[in-house]
Protein backbone atom coordinates (compact mmCIF):
# COMPACT_ATOMS: atom_id res chain seq x y z
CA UNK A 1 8.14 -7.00 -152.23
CA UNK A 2 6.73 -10.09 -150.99
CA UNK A 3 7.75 -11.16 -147.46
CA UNK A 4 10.21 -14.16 -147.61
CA UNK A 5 8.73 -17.62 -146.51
CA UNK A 6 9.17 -18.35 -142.99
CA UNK A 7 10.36 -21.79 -141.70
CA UNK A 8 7.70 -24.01 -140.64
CA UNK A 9 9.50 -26.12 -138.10
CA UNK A 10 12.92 -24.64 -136.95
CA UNK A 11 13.94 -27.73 -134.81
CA UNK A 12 12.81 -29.92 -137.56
CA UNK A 13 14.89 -27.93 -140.15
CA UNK A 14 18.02 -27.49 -138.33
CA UNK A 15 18.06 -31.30 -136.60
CA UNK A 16 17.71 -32.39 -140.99
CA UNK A 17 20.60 -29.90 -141.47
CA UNK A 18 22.80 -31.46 -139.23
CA UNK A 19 22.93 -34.49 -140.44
CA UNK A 20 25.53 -32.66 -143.05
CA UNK A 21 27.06 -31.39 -140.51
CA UNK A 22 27.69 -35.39 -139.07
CA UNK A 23 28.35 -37.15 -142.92
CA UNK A 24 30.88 -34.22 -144.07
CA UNK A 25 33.40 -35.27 -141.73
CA UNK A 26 33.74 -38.23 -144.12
CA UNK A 27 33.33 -36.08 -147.72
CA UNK A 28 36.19 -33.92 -146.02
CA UNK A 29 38.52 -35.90 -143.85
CA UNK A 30 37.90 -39.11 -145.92
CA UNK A 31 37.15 -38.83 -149.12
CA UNK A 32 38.89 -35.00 -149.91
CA UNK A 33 41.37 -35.50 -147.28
CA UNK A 34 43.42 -38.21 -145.69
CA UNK A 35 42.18 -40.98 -148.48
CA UNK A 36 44.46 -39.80 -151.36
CA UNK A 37 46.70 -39.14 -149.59
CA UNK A 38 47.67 -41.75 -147.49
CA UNK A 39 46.27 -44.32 -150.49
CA UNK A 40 48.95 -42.30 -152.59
CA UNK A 41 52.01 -42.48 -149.96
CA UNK A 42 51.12 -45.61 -147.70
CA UNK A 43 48.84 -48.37 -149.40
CA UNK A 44 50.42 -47.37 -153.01
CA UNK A 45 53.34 -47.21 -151.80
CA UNK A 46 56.16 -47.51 -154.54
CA UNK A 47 53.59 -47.19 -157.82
CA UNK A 48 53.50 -44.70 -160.45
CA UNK A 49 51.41 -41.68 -159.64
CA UNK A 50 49.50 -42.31 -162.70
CA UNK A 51 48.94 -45.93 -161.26
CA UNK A 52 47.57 -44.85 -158.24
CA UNK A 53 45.79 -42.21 -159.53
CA UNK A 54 43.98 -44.47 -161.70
CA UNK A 55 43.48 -47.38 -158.71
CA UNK A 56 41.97 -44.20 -156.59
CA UNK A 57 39.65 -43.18 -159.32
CA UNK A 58 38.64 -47.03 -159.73
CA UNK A 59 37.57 -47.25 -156.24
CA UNK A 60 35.47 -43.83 -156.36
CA UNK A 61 33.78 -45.18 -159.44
CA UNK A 62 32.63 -48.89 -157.91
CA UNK A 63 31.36 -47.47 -155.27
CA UNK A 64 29.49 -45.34 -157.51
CA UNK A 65 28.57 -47.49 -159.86
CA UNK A 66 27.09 -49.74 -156.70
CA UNK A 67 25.00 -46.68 -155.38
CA UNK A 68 24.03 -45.69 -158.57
CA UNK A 69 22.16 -49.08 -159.44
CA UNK A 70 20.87 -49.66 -155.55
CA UNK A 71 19.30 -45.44 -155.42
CA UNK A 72 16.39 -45.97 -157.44
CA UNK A 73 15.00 -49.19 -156.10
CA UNK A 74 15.52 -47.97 -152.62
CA UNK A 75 14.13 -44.77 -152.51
CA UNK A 76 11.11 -46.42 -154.54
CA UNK A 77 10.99 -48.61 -150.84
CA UNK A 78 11.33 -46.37 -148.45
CA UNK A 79 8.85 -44.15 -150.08
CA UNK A 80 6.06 -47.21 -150.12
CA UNK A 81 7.00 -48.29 -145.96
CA UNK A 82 7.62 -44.95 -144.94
CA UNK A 83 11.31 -46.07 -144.33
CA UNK A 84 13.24 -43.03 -145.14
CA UNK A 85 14.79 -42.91 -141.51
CA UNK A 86 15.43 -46.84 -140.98
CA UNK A 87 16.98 -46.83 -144.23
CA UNK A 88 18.81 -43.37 -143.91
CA UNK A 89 20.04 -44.81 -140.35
CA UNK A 90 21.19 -48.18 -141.87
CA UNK A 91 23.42 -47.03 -144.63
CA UNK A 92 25.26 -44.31 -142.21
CA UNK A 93 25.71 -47.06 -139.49
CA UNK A 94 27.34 -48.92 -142.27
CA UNK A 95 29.60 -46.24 -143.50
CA UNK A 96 30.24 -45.48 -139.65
CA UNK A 97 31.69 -49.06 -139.58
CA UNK A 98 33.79 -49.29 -142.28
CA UNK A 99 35.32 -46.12 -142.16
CA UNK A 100 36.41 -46.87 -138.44
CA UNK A 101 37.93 -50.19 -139.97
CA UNK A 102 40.15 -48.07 -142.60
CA UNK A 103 42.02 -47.93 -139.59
CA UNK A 104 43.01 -51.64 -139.49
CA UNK A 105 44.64 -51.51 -142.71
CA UNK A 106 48.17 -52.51 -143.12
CA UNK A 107 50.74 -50.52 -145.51
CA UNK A 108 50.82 -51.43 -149.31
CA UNK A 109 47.35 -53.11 -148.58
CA UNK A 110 45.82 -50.75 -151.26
CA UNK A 111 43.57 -54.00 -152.56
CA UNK A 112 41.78 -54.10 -148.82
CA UNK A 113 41.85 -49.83 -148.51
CA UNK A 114 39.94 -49.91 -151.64
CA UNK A 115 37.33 -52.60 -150.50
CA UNK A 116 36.74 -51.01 -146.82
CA UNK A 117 36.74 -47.50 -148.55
CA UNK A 118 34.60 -48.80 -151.46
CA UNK A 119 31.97 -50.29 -148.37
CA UNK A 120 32.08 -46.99 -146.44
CA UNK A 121 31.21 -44.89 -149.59
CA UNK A 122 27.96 -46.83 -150.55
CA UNK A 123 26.69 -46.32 -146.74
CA UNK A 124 27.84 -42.56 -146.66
CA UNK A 125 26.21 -42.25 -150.54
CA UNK A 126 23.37 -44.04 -150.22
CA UNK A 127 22.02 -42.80 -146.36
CA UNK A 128 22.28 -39.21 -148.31
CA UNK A 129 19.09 -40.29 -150.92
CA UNK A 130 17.10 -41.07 -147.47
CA UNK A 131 18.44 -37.86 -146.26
CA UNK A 132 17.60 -35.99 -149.85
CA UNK A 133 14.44 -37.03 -149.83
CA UNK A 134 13.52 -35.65 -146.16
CA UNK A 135 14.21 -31.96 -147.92
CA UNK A 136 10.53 -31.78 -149.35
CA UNK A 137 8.85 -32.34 -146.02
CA UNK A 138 10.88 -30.09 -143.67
CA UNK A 139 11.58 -27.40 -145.95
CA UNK A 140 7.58 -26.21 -146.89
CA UNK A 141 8.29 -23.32 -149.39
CA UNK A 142 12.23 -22.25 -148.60
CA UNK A 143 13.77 -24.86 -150.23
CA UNK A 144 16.59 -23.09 -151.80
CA UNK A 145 17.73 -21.14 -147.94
CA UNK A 146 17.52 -25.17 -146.29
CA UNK A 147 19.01 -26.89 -148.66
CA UNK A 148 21.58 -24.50 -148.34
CA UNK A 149 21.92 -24.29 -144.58
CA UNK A 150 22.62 -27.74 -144.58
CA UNK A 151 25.56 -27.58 -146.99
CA UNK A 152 26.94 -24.80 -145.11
CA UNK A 153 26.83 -26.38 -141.65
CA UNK A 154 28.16 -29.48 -143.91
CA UNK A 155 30.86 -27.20 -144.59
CA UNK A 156 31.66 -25.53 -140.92
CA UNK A 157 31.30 -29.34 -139.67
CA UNK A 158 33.57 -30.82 -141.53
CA UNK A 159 35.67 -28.12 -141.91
CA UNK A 160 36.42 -28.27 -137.65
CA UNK A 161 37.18 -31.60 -137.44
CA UNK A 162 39.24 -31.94 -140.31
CA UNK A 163 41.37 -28.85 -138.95
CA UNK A 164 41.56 -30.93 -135.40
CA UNK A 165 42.90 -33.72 -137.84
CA UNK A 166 45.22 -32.04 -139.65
CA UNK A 167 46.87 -30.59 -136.33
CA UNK A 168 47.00 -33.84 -134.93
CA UNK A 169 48.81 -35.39 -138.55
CA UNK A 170 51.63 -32.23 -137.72
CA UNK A 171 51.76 -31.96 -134.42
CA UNK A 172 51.48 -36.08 -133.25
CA UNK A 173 52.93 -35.82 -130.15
CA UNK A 174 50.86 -32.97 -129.21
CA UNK A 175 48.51 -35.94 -128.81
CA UNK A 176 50.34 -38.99 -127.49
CA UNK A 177 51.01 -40.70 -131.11
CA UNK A 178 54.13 -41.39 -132.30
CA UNK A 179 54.07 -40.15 -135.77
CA UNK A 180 51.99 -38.80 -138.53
CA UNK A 181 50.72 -42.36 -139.69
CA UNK A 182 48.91 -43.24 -136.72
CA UNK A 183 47.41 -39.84 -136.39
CA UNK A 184 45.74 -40.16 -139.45
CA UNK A 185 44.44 -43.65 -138.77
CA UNK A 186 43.20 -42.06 -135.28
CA UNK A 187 41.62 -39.38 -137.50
CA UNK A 188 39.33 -42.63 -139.35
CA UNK A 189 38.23 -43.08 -135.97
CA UNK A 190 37.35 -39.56 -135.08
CA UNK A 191 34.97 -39.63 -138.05
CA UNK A 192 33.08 -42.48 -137.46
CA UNK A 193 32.64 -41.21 -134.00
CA UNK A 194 31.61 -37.37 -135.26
CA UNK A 195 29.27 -38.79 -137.84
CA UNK A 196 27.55 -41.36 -135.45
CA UNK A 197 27.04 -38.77 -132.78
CA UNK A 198 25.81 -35.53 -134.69
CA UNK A 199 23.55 -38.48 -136.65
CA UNK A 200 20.85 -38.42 -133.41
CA UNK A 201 19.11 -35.11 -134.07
CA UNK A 202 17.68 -36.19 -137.57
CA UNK A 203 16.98 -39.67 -136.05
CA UNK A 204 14.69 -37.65 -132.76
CA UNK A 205 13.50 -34.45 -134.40
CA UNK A 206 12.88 -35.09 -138.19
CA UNK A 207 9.27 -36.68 -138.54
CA UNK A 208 8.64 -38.04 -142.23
CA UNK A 209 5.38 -38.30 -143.56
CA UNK A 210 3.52 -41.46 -142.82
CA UNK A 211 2.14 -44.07 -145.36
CA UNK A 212 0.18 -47.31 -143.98
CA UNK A 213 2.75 -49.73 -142.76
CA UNK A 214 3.41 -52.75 -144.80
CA UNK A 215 5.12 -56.27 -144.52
CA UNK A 216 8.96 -56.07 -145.16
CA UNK A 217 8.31 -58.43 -148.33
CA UNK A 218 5.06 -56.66 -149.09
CA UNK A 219 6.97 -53.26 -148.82
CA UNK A 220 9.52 -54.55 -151.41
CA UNK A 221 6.98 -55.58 -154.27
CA UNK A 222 5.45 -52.53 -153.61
CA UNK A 223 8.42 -50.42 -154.10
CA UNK A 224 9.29 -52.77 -157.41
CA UNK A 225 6.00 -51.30 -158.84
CA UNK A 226 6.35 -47.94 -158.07
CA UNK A 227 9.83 -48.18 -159.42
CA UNK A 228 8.29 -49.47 -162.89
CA UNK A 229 5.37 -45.99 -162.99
CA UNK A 230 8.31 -43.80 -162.10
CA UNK A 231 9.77 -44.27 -165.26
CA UNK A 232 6.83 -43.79 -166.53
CA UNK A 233 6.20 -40.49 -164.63
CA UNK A 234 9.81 -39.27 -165.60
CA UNK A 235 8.52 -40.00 -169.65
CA UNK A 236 5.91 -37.43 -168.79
CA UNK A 237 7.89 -35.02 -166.56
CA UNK A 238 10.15 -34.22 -169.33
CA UNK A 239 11.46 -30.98 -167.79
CA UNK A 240 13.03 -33.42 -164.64
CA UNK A 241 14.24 -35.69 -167.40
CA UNK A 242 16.43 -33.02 -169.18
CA UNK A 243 17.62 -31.67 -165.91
CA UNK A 244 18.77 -34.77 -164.78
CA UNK A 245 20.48 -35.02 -167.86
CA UNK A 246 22.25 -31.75 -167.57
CA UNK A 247 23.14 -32.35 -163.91
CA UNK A 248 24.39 -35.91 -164.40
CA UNK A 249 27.06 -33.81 -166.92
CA UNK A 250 27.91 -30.71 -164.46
CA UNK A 251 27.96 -32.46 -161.27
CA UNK A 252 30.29 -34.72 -162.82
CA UNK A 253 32.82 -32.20 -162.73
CA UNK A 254 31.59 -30.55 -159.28
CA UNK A 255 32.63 -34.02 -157.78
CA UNK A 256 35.46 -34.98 -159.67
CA UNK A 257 37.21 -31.92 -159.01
CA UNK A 258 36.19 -32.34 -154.89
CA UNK A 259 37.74 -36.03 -155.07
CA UNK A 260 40.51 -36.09 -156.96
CA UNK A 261 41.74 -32.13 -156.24
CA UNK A 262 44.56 -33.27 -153.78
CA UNK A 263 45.13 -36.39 -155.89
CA UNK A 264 45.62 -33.74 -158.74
CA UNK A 265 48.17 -31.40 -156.24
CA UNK A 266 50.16 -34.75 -155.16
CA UNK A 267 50.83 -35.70 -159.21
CA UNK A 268 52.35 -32.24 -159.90
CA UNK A 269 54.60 -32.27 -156.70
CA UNK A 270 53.09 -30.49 -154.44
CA UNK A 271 53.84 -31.21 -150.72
CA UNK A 272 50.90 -32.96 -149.17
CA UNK A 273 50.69 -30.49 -146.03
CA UNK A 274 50.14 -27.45 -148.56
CA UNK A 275 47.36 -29.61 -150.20
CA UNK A 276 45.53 -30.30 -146.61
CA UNK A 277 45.85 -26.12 -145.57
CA UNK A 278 44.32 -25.82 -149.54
CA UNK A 279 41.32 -28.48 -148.70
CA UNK A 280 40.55 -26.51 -145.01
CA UNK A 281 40.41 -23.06 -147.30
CA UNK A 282 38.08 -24.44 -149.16
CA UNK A 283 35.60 -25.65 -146.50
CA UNK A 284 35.65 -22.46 -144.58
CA UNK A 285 34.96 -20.55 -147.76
CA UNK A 286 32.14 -22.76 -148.30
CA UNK A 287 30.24 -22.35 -144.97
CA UNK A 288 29.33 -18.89 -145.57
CA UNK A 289 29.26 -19.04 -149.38
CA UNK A 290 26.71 -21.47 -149.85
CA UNK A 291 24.20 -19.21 -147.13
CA UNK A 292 25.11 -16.53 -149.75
CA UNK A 293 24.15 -18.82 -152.76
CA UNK A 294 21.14 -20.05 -150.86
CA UNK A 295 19.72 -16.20 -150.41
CA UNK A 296 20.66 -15.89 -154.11
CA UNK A 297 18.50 -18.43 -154.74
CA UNK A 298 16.07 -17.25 -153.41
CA UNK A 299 16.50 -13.63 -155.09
CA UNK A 300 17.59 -14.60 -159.04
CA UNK A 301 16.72 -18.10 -159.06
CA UNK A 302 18.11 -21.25 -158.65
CA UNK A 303 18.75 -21.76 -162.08
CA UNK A 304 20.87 -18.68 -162.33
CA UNK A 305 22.69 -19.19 -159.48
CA UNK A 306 23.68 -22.59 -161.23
CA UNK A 307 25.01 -21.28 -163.76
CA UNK A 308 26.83 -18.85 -162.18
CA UNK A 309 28.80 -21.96 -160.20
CA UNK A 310 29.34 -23.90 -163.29
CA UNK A 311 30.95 -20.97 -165.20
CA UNK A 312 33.22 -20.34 -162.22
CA UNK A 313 34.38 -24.20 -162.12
CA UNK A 314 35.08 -24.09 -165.86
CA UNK A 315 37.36 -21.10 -165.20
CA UNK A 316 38.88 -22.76 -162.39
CA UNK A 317 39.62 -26.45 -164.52
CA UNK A 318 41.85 -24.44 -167.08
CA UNK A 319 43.43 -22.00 -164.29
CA UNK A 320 44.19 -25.58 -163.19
CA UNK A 321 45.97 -27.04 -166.17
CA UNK A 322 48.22 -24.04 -166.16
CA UNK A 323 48.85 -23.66 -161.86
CA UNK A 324 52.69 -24.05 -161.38
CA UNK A 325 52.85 -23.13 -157.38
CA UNK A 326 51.20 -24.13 -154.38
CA UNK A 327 49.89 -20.14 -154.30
CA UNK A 328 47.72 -21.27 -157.57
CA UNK A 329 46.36 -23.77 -155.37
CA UNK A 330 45.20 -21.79 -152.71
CA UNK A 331 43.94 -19.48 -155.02
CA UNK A 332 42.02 -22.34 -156.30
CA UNK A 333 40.83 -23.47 -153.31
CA UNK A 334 39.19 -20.20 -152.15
CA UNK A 335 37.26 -19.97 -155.93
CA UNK A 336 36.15 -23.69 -155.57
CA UNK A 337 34.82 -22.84 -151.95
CA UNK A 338 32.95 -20.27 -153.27
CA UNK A 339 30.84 -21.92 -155.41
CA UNK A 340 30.88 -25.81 -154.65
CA UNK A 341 27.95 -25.68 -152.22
CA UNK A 342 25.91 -23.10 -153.98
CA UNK A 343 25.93 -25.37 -157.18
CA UNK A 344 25.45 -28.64 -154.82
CA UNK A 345 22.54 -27.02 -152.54
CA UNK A 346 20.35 -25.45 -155.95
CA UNK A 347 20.90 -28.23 -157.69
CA UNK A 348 18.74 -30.13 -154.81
CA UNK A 349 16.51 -27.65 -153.90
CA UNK A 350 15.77 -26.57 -157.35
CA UNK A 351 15.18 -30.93 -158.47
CA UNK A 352 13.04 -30.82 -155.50
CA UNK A 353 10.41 -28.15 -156.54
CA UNK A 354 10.14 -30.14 -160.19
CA UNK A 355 9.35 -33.67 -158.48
CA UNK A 356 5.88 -34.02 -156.76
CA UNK A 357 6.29 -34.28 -153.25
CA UNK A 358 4.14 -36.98 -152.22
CA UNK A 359 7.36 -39.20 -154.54
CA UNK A 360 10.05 -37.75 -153.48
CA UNK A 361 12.05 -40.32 -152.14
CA UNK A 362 12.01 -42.41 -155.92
CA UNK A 363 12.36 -38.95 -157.56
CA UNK A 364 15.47 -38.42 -155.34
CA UNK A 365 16.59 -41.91 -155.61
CA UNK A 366 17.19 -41.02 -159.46
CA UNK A 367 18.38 -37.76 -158.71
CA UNK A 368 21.70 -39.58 -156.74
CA UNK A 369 21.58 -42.44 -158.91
CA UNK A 370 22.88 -39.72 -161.99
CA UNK A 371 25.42 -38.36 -159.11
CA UNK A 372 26.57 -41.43 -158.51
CA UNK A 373 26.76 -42.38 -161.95
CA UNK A 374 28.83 -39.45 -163.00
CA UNK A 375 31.07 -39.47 -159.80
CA UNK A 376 32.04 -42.86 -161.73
CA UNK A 377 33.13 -40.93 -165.38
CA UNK A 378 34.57 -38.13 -163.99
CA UNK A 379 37.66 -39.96 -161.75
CA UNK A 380 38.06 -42.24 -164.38
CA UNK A 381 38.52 -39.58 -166.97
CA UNK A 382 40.88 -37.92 -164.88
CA UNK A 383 42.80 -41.03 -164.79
CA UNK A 384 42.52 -42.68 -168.15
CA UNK A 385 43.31 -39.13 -169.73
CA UNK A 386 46.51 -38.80 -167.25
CA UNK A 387 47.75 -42.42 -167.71
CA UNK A 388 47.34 -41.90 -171.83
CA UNK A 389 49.05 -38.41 -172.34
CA UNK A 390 51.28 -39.44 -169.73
CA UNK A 391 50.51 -35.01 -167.98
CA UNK A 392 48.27 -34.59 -165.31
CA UNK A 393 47.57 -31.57 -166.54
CA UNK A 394 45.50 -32.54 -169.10
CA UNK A 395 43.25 -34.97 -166.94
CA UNK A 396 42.11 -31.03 -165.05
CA UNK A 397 41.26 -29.85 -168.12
CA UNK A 398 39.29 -32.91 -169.61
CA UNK A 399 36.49 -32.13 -166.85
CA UNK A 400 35.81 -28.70 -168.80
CA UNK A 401 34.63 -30.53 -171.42
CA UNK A 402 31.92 -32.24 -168.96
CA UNK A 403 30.71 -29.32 -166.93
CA UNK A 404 30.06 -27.08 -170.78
CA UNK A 405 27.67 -30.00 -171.60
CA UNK A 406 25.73 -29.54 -168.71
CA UNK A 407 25.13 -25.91 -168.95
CA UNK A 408 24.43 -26.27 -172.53
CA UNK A 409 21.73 -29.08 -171.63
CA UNK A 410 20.27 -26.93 -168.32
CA UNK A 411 19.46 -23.76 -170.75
CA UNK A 412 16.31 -25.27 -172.45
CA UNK A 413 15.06 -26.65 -168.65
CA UNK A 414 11.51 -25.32 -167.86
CA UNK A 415 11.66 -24.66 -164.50
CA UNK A 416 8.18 -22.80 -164.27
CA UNK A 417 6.55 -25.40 -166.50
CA UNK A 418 8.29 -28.18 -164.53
CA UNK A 419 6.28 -27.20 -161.31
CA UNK A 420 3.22 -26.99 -163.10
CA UNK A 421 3.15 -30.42 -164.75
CA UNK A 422 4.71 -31.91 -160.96
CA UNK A 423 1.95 -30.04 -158.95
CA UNK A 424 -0.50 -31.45 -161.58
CA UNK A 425 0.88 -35.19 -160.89
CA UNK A 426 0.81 -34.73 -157.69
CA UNK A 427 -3.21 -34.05 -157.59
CA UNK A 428 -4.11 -36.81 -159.50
């Protein structure tokens, strides 16, 4: 057997994973967590469920839609100035700031919630393309076992504070607040401070490779022209092109089902506590599962593995439409925890053995610009479908249809040929 790869740089690798350890705290508390709900019960307040179902999934898909045009064009920058840090430290600085600010905002506000939430998600979206890209140069040959770690740890991290968050919403005056509302606005706060402070390792210990230093406006036209010959290298890299196809399909689904799960749970009844205990299941399933789908990996493939977490999220979207009790939706929540980070982490580390390395940050930008893009269809699926058959339950079942066309489209991916034909760009 050959001897597994050993990690080049530990303190390099673990300060890079920690950095999902500091953003999760937003994917979790934020975005999973306290968002829907309190956009549902306290800027909503007095709409339709379908309504505000529909507003929620509108403000998930601008932001989106934002990151998804901006990924490209910056990653084609910060690859040129060697910029991945000052650009990976302004976009979390701005998320930092705007999700302290949800704070500030009043009840049946839901127009402002949507615009500060709409601002934090591009800075927590976009500082992950800088933070992407950083994968290829800290992980040397175990891609599949770092990519993974940092999942996991985003998992464990998030997974902590949102607990601390959730006792504080039940148990206010455990703290000094007087009710549930402010804890949860307190909770905003605790974010921006988790993800600003566990942000300083990848900032002191993560080195990126250097490229000669260029004028800001010189560093701009230069990233403009690599932009133009990377769609020219993705015409010729046609194995990246299809996966990125496939993935923009299955990681629709991954995502929807991540931000719009408790949304989903609210619209059939179910009591918003039972929803939170289902969301802290999931993330401490997911720490160790995705260091078990990262050794997979690294055994059967990252391909397989893939598949393996797409088949399990189809099985969980129609065990979904037919749930009737908040035991179905713990039951759901342990299967989604299984495989969410396993399908998140290969899909990186698998994209980032097809891309040559010495482009990684413009490959990656592309890479989240198809997340992005699809993080737009999915929630508005969920809500077009829900508002037009008038059943949630159907809106669950319309992301099937999303995650089967990406495993169709993955099966004809090349992975072998893939590295080949990036190793060979690379050279030139």
């Amino acid at each position: 057997m050959t001897p597994m790869p050993q990690l080049a740089n530990r303190k390099s690798v673990y300060a890079w994973a920690f950095y999902d350890w500091a953003n999760s705290a937003f994917a979790t508390t934020v975005i999973a967590g306290f968002f829907p709900i309190f956009f549902k019960q306290f800027w909503s307040t007095g709409a339709d469920v379908t309504v505000s179902t529909l507003r929620l999934g509108t403000a998930n898909s601008v932001a989106s839609i934002v990151v998804a045009f901006l990924a490209p064009f910056l990653g084609a920058i910060a690859d040129k100035g060697s910029a991945k840090k000052r650009f990976l430290f302004f976009f979390a600085l701005m998320g930092i700031i705007m999700t302290a600010g949800l704070c500030l905002v009043s009840r049946g506000d839901w127009q402002l919630a949507i615009a500060v939430f709409v601002a934090a998600s591009i800075g927590f979206s976009a500082s992950i393309i800088f933070y992407d890209s950083l994968l290829v140069s800290v992980a040397g040959r175990r891609m599949d076992y770092v990519s993974a770690l940092g999942y996991s740890l985003g998992y464990l991290g998030g997974g902590l504070l949102f607990g601390l968050n959730v006792t504080m919403t039940r148990n206010p005056h455990w703290f000094g607040l007087s009710d549930a509302s402010q804890a949860v606005r307190l909770s905003f706060v605790l974010v921006a401070l988790w993800w600003a402070v566990f942000s300083i390792p990848i900032m002191l210990f993560v080195k990126e490779p250097q490229t000669p230093t260029l004028r800001a406006w010189d560093t701009i036209r230069a990233g403009l022209s690599q932009l133009r010959r990377t769609f020219d290298d993705l015409r010729q890299l046609r194995v990246v092109f299809l996966f990125l196809i496939a993935y923009f399909l299955y990681i629709d689904g991954v995502q929807t089902i991540a931000r719009m799960g408790v949304d989903y749970g609210l619209s059939l009844g179910f009591e918003a506590n039972s929803l939170i205990v289902a969301l802290l299941i999931t993330q401490f399933v997911g720490f160790p599962a995705a260091l078990v789908f990262g050794k997979l990996g690294e055994k059967i493939g990252a391909k397989t593995g893939i598949y393996i977490g797409i088949a399990v999220y189809i099985g969980a979207c129609v065990f979904g439409f037919f749930m009737k009790t908040v035991s179905d939706f713990y039951i759901l929540a342990i299967t989604i925890g299984l495989v969410q980070g396993g399908v998140q982490a290969l899909s990186r580390s698998l994209y980032s053995t097809l891309i040559p390395r010495n482009k990684a940050a413009e490959f990656f930008g592309f890479y989240n610009m198809l997340g992005k893009f699809s993080t737009m269809v999915g929630p508005l699926l969920m809500g077009w479908v829900g508002v037009l058959t008038g059943n949630p339950r159907f809106s669950v079942l319309s992301v099937a249809i999303l995650l089967i066309a990406g495993w169709l489209l993955l099966v004809p991916v090349n992975v072998a040929g893939g590295r080949r034909a990036a190793a060979e760009m690379e050279a030139r």
